[in-house]
C-alpha atoms as a PDB file:
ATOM      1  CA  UNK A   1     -21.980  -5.106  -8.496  1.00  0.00           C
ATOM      2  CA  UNK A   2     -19.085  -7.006 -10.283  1.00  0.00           C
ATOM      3  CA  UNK A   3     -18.420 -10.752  -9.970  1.00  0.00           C
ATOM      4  CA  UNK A   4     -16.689 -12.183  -7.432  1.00  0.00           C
ATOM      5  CA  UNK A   5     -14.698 -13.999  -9.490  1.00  0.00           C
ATOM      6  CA  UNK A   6     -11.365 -12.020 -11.183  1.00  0.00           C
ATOM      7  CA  UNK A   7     -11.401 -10.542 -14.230  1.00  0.00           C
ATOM      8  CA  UNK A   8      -8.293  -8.626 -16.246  1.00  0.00           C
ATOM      9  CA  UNK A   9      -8.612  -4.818 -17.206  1.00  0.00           C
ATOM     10  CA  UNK A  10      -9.124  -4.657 -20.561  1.00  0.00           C
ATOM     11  CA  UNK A  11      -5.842  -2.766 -20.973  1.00  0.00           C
ATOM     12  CA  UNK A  12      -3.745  -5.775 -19.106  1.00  0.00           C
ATOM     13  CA  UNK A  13      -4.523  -8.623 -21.762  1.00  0.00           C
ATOM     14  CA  UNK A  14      -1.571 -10.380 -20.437  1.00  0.00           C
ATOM     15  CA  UNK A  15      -2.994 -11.035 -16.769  1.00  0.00           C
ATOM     16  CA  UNK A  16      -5.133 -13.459 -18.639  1.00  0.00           C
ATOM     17  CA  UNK A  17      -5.786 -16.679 -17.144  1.00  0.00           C
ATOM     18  CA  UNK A  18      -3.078 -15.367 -14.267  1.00  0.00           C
ATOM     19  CA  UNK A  19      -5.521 -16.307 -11.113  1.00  0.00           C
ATOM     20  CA  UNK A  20      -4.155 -14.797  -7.829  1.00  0.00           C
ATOM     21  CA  UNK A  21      -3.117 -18.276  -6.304  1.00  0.00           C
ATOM     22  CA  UNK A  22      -0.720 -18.209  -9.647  1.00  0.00           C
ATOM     23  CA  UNK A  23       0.942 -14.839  -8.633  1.00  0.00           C
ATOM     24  CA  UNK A  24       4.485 -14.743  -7.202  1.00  0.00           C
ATOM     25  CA  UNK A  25       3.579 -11.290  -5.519  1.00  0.00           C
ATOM     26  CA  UNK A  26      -0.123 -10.452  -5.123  1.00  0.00           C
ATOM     27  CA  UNK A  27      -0.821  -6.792  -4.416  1.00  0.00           C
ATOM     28  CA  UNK A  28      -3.563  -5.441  -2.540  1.00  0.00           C
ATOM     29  CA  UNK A  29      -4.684  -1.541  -3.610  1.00  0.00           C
ATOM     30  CA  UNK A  30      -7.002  -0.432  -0.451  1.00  0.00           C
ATOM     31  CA  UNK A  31      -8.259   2.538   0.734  1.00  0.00           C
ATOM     32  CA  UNK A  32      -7.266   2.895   4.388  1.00  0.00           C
ATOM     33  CA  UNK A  33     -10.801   4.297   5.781  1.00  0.00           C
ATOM     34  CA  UNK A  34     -12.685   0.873   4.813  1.00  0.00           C
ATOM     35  CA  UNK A  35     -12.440  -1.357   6.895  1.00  0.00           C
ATOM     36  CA  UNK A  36     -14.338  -4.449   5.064  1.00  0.00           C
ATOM     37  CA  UNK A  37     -11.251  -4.299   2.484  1.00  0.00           C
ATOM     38  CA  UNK A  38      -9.004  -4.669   5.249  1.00  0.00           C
ATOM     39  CA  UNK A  39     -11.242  -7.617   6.197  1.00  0.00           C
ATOM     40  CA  UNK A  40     -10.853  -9.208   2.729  1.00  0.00           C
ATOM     41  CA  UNK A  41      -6.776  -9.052   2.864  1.00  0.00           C
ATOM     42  CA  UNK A  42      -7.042 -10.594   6.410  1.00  0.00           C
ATOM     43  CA  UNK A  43      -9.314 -13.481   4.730  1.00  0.00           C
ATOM     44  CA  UNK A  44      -6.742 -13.427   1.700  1.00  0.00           C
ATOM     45  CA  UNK A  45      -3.884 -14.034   4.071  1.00  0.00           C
ATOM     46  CA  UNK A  46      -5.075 -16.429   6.172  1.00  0.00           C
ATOM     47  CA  UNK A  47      -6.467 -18.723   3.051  1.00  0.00           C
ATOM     48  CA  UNK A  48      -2.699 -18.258   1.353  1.00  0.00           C
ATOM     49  CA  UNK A  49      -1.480 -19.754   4.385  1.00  0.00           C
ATOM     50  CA  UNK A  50      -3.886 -22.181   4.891  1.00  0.00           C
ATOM     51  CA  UNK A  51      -2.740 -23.667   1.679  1.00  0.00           C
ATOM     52  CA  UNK A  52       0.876 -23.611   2.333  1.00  0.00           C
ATOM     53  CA  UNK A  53       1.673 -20.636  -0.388  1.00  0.00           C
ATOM     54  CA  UNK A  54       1.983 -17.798   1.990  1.00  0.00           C
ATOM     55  CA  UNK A  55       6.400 -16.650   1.988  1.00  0.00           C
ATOM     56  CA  UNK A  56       5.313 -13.077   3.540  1.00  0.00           C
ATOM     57  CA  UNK A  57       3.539 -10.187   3.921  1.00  0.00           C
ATOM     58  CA  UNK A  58       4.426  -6.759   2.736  1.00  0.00           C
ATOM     59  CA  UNK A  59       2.878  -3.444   4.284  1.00  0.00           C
ATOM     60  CA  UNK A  60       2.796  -0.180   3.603  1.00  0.00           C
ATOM     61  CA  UNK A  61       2.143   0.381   7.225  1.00  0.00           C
ATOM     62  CA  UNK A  62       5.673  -0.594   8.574  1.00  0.00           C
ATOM     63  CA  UNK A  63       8.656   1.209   7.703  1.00  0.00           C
ATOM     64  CA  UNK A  64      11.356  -1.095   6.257  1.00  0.00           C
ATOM     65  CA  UNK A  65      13.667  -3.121   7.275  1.00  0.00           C
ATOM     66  CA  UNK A  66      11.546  -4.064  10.358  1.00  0.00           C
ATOM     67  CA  UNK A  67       9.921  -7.446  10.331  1.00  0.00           C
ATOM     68  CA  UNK A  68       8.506  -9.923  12.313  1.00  0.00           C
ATOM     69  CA  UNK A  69      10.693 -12.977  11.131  1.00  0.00           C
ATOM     70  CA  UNK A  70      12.100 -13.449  14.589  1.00  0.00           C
ATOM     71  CA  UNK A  71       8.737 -13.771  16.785  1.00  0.00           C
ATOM     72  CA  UNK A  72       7.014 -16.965  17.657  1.00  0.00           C
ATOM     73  CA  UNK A  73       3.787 -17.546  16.123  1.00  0.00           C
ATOM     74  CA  UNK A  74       1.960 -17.295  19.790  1.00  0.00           C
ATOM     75  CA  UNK A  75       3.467 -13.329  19.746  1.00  0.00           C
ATOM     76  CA  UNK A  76       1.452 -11.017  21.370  1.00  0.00           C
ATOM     77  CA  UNK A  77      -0.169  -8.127  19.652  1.00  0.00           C
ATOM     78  CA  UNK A  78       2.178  -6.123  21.909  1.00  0.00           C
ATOM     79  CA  UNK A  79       4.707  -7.520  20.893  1.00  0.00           C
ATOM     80  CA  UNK A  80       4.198  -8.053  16.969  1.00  0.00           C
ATOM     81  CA  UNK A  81       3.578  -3.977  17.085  1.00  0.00           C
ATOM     82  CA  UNK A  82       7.069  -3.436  18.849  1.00  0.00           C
ATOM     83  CA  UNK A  83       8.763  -5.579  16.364  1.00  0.00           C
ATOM     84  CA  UNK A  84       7.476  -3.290  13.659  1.00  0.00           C
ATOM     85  CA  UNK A  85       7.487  -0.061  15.582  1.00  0.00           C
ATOM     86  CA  UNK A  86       3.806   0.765  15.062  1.00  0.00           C
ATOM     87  CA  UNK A  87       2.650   3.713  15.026  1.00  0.00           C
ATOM     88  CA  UNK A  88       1.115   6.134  12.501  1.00  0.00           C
ATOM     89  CA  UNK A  89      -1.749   4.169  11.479  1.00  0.00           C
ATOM     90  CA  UNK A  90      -4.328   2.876  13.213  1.00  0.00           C
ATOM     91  CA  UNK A  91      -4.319  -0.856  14.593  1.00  0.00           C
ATOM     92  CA  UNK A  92      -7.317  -2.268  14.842  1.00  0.00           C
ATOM     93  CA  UNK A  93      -8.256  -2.284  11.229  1.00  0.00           C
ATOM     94  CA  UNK A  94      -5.144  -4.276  10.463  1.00  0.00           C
ATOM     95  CA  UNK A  95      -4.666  -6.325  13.040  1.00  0.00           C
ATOM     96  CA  UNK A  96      -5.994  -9.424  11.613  1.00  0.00           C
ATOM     97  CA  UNK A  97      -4.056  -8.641   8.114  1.00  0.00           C
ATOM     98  CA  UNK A  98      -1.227  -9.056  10.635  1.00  0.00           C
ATOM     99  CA  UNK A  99      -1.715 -11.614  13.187  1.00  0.00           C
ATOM    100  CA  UNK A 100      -3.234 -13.958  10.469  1.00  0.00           C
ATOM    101  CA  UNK A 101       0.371 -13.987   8.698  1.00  0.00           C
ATOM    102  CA  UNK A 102       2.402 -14.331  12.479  1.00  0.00           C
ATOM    103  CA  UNK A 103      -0.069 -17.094  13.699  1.00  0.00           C
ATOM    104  CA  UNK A 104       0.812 -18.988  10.353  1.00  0.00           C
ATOM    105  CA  UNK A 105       4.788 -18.787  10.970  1.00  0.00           C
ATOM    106  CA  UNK A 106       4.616 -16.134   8.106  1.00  0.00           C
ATOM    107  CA  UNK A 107       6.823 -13.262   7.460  1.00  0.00           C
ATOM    108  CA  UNK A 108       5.397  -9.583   7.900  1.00  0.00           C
ATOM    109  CA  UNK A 109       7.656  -7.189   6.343  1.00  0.00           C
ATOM    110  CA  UNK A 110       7.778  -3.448   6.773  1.00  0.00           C
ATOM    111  CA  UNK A 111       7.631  -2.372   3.035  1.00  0.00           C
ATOM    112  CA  UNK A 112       7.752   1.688   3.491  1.00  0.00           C
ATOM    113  CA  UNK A 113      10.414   4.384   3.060  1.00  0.00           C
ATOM    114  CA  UNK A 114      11.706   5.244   6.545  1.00  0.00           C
ATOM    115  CA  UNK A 115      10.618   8.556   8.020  1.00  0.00           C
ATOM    116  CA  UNK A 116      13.917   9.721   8.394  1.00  0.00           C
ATOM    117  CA  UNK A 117      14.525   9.375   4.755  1.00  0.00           C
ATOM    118  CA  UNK A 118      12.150  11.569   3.728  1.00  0.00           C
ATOM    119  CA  UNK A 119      13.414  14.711   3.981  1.00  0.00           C
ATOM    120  CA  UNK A 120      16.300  13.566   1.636  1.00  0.00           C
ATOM    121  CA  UNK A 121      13.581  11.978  -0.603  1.00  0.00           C
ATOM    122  CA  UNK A 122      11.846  15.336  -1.206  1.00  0.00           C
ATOM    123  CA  UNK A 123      14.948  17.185  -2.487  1.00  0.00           C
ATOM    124  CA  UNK A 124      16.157  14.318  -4.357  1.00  0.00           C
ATOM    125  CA  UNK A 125      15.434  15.731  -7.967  1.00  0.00           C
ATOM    126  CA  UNK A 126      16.799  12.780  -9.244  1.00  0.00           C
ATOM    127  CA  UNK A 127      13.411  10.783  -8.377  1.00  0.00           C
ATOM    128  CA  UNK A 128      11.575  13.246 -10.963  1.00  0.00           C
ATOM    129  CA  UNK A 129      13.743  10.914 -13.929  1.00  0.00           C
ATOM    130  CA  UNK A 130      12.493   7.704 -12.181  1.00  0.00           C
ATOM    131  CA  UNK A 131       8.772   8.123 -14.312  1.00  0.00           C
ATOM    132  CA  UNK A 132       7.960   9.695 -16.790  1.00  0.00           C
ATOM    133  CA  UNK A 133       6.608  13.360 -17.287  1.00  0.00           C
ATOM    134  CA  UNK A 134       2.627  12.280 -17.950  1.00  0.00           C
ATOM    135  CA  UNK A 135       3.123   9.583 -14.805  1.00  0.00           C
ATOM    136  CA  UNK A 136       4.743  12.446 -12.888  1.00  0.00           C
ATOM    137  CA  UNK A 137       1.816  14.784 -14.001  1.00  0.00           C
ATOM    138  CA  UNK A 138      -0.847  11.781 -12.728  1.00  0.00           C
ATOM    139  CA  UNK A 139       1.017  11.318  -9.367  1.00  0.00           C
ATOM    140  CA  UNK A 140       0.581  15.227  -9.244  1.00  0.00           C
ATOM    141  CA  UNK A 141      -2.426  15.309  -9.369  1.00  0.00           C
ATOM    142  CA  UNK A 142      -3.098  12.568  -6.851  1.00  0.00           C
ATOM    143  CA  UNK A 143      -1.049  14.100  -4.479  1.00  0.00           C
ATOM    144  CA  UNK A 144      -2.703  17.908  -4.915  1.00  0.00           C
ATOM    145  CA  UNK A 145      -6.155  15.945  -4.293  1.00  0.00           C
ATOM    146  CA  UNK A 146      -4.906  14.255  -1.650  1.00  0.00           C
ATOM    147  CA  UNK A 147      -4.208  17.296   0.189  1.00  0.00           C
ATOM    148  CA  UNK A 148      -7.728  18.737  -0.478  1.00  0.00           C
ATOM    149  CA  UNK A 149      -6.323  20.775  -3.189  1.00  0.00           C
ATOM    150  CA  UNK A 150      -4.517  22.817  -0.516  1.00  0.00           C
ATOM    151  CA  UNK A 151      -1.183  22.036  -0.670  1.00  0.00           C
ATOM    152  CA  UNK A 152       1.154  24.674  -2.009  1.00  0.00           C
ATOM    153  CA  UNK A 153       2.303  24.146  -5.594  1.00  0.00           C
ATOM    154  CA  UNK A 154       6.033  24.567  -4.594  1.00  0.00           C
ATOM    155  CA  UNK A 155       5.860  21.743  -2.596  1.00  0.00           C
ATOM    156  CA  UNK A 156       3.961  19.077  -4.973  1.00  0.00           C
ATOM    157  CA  UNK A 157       7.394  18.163  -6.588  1.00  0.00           C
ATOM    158  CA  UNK A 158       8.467  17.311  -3.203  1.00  0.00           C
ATOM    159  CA  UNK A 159       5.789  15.350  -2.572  1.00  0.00           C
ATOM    160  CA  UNK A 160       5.555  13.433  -5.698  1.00  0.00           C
ATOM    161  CA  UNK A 161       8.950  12.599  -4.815  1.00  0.00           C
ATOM    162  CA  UNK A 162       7.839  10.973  -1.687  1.00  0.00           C
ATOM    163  CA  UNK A 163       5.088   9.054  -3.311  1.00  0.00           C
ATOM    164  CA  UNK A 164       8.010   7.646  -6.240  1.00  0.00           C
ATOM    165  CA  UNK A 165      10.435   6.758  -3.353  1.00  0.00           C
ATOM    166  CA  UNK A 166       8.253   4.715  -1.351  1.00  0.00           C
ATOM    167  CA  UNK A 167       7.026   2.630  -4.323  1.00  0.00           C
ATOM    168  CA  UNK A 168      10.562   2.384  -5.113  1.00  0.00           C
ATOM    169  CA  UNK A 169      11.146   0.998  -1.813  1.00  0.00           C
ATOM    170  CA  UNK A 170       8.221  -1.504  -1.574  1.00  0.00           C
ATOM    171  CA  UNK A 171       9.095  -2.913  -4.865  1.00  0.00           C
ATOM    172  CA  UNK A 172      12.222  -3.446  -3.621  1.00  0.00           C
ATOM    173  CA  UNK A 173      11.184  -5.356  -0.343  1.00  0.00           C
ATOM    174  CA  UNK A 174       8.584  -6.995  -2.346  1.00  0.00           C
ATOM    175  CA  UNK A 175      10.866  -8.255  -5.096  1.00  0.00           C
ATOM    176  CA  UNK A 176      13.607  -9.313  -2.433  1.00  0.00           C
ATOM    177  CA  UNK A 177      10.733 -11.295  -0.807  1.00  0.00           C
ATOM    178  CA  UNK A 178       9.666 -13.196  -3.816  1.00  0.00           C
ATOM    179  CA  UNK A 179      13.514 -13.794  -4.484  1.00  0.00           C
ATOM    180  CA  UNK A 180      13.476 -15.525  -1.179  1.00  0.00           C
ATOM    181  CA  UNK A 181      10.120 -17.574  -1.087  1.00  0.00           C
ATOM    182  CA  UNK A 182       9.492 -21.086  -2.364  1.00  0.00           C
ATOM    183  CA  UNK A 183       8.975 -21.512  -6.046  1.00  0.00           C
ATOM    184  CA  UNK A 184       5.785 -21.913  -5.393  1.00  0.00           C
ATOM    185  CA  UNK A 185       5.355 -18.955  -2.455  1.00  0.00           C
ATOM    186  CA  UNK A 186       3.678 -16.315  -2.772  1.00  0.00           C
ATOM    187  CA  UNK A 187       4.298 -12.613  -1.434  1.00  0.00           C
ATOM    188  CA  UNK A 188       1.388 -10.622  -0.417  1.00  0.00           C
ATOM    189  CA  UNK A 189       1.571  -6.735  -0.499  1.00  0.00           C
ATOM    190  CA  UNK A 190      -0.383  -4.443   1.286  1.00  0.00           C
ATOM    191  CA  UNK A 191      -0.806  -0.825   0.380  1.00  0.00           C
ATOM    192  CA  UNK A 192      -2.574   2.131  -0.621  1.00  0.00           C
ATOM    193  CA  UNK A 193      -4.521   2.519  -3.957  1.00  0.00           C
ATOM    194  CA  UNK A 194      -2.436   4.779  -5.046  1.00  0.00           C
ATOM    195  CA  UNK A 195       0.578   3.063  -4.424  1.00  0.00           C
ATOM    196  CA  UNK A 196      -0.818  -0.058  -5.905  1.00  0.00           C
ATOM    197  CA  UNK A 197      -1.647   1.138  -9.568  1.00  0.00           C
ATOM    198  CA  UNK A 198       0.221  -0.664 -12.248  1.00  0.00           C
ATOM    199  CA  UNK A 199       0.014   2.721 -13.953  1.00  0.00           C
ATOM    200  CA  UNK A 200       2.253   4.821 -11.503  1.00  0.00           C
ATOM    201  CA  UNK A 201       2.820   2.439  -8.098  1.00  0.00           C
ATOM    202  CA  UNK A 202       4.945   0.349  -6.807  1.00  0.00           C
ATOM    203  CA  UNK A 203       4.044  -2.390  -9.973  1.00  0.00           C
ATOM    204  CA  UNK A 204       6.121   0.621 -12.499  1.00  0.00           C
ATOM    205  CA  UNK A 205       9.044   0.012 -10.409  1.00  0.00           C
ATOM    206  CA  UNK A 206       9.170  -3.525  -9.953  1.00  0.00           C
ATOM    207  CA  UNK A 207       8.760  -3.729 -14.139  1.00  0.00           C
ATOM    208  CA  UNK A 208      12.669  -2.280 -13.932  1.00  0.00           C
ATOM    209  CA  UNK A 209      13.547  -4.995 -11.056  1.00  0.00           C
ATOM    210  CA  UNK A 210      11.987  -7.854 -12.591  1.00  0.00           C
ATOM    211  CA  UNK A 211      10.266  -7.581 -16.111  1.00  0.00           C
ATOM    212  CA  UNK A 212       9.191 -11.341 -15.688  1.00  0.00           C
ATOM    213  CA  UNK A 213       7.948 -11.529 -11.932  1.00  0.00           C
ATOM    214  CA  UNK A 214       4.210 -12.739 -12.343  1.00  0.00           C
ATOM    215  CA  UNK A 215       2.496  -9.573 -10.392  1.00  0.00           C
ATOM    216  CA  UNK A 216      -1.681  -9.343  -9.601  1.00  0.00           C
ATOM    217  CA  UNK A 217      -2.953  -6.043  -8.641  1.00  0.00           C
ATOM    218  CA  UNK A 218      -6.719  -6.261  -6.945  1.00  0.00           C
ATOM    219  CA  UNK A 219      -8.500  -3.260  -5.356  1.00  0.00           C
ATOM    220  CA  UNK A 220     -11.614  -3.077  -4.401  1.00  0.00           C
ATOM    221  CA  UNK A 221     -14.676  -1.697  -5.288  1.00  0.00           C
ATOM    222  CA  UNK A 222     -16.020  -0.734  -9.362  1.00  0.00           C
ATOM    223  CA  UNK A 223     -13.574   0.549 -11.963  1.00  0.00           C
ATOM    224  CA  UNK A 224     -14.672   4.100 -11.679  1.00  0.00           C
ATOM    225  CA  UNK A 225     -10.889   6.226 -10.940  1.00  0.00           C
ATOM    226  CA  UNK A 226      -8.036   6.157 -13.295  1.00  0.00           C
ATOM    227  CA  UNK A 227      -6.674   3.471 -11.055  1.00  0.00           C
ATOM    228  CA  UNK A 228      -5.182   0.260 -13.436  1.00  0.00           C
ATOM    229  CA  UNK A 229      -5.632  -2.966 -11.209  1.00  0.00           C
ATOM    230  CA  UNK A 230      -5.827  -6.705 -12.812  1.00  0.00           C
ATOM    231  CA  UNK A 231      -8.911  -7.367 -10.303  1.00  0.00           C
ATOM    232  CA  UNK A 232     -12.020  -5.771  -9.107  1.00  0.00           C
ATOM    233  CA  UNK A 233     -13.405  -7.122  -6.350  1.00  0.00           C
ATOM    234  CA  UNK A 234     -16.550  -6.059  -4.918  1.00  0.00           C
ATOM    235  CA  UNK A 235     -16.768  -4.298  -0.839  1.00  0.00           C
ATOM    236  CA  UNK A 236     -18.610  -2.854   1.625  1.00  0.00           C
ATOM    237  CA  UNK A 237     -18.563   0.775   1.705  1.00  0.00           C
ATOM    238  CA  UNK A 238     -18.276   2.656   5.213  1.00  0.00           C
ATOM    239  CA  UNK A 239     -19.619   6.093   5.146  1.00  0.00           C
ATOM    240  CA  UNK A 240     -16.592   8.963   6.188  1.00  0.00           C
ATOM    241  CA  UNK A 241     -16.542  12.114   7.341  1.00  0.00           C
ATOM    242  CA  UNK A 242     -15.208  14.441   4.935  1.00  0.00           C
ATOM    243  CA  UNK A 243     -11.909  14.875   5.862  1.00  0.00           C
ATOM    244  CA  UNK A 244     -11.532  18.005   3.184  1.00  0.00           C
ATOM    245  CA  UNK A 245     -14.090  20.007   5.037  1.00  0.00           C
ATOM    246  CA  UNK A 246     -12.903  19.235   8.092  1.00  0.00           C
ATOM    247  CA  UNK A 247      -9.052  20.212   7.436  1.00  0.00           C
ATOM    248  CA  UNK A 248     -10.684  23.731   5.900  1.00  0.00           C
ATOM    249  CA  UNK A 249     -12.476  24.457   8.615  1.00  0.00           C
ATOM    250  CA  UNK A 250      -9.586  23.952  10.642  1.00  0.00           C
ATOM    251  CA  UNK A 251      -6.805  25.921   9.004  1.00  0.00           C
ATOM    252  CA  UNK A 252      -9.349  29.026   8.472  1.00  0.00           C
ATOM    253  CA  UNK A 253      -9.769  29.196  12.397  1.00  0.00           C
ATOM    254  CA  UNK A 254      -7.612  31.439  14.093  1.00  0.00           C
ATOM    255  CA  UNK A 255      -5.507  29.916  16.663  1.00  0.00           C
ATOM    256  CA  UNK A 256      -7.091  30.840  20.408  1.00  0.00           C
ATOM    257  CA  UNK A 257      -6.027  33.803  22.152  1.00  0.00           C
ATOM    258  CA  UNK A 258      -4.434  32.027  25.116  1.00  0.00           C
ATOM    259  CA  UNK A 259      -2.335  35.052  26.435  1.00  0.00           C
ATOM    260  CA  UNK A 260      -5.363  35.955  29.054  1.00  0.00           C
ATOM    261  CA  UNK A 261      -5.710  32.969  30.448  1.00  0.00           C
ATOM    262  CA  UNK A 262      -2.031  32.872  31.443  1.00  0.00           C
END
């Protein structure tokens, strides 16, 4: 099991001696099934604001631009999940990511492409020029494998176009959100592995925003996937159903003959 303590990938030399209290965004890779990472960014959160550095939190979880910036730190749960229209993912794993940030008078952002943008996303070919073709080959096949290896090929590009657009649009919130923040603030982003990679994520995009913004990736876990983070830090794992074999066994049974019981 690694250290505890950070340490840069050997292909990011110039992370070095960047600690994640230095960071002007810090971004947070998880996988959305474990909940002890989620646990970790709730700890991360509350110990950013307990020092006085915490300007907001960005999630992956909330479309943009809904935020909680006009709620009282006392806000119910009820209430903090209307603000950001909730729905989607599940709660209770993030709930503490959340509430931590409200409770300190801090900023929770919604960070994700809108759903009704992403239709328009998916036939915007011009997204395809945003990375380049071995990134676009990568994100490929992260998205086929992600679909259990059963999504049609003619709709990958579409879907790789999904993936580019919403990293486009957290860097976006994320950047505007340092841009905002104290000098010495710092922006917290929430998101998927995926989208966190500096290799294809939302850290690619914000490069073309702001070359100079001091940016942290951590995820979780041993360096074992083609996933590029600055930080390895180490988690519990909770043991999942297989999701693949449970999606297979679902589109190869027949739909029920309901017309007798009518």
């Amino acid at each position: 099991m690694e250290s505890l303590s950070w340490r840069c990938s050997a292909l990011l030399l110039a992370c070095a001696g960047l600690p994640a209290s230095a960071a002007r965004l810090l971004i947070f890779g998880e996988q959305h099934d474990q909940p002890d990472q989620q646990r970790q960014v709730a700890a991360e959160v509350q110990a950013l604001a307990g020092r006085g550095q915490l300007a907001a939190v960005v999630l992956e979880m909330a479309e943009q631009p809904l935020r909680t910036s006009a709620l009282p730190r006392d806000a119910s749960e009820s209430a903090v999940r209307d603000a950001l229209k909730w729905k989607g993912w599940p709660w209770e794993p993030y709930a503490a990511v959340v509430m931590n940030a409200v409770r300190a008078g801090v900023p929770v952002l919604g960070g994700n492409l809108p759903r009704a943008n992403l239709r328009t996303a998916m036939a915007d070919a011009a997204l395809d020029d945003r990375v380049d073709e071995d990134t676009r080959a990568v994100l490929t096949d992260a998205v086929r494998s992600g679909h259990c290896d059963l999504l049609p090929a003619s709709q990958q590009p579409g879907m790789v176009r999904i993936q580019i657009a919403r990293d486009q649009a957290m860097a976006r919130v994320a950047a505007d959100a340092v841009r905002a923040a104290p000098p010495d603030g710092t922006v917290l982003l929430l998101a998927g592995a995926q989208h966190a990679s500096r290799d294809r994520g939302v850290p690619l995009h914000l490069a073309r925003i702001d070359a100079t913004l001091p940016v942290r990736v951590v995820m979780f876990g041993e360096a074992s996937s083609s996933l590029v983070a600055d930080e390895r830090r180490p988690a519990l794992v909770a043991p999942q159903d297989d999701h693949c074999e449970a999606l297979r066994k679902q589109l190869a049974t027949p739909p029920a003959a309901s017309a007798a019981s009518r």
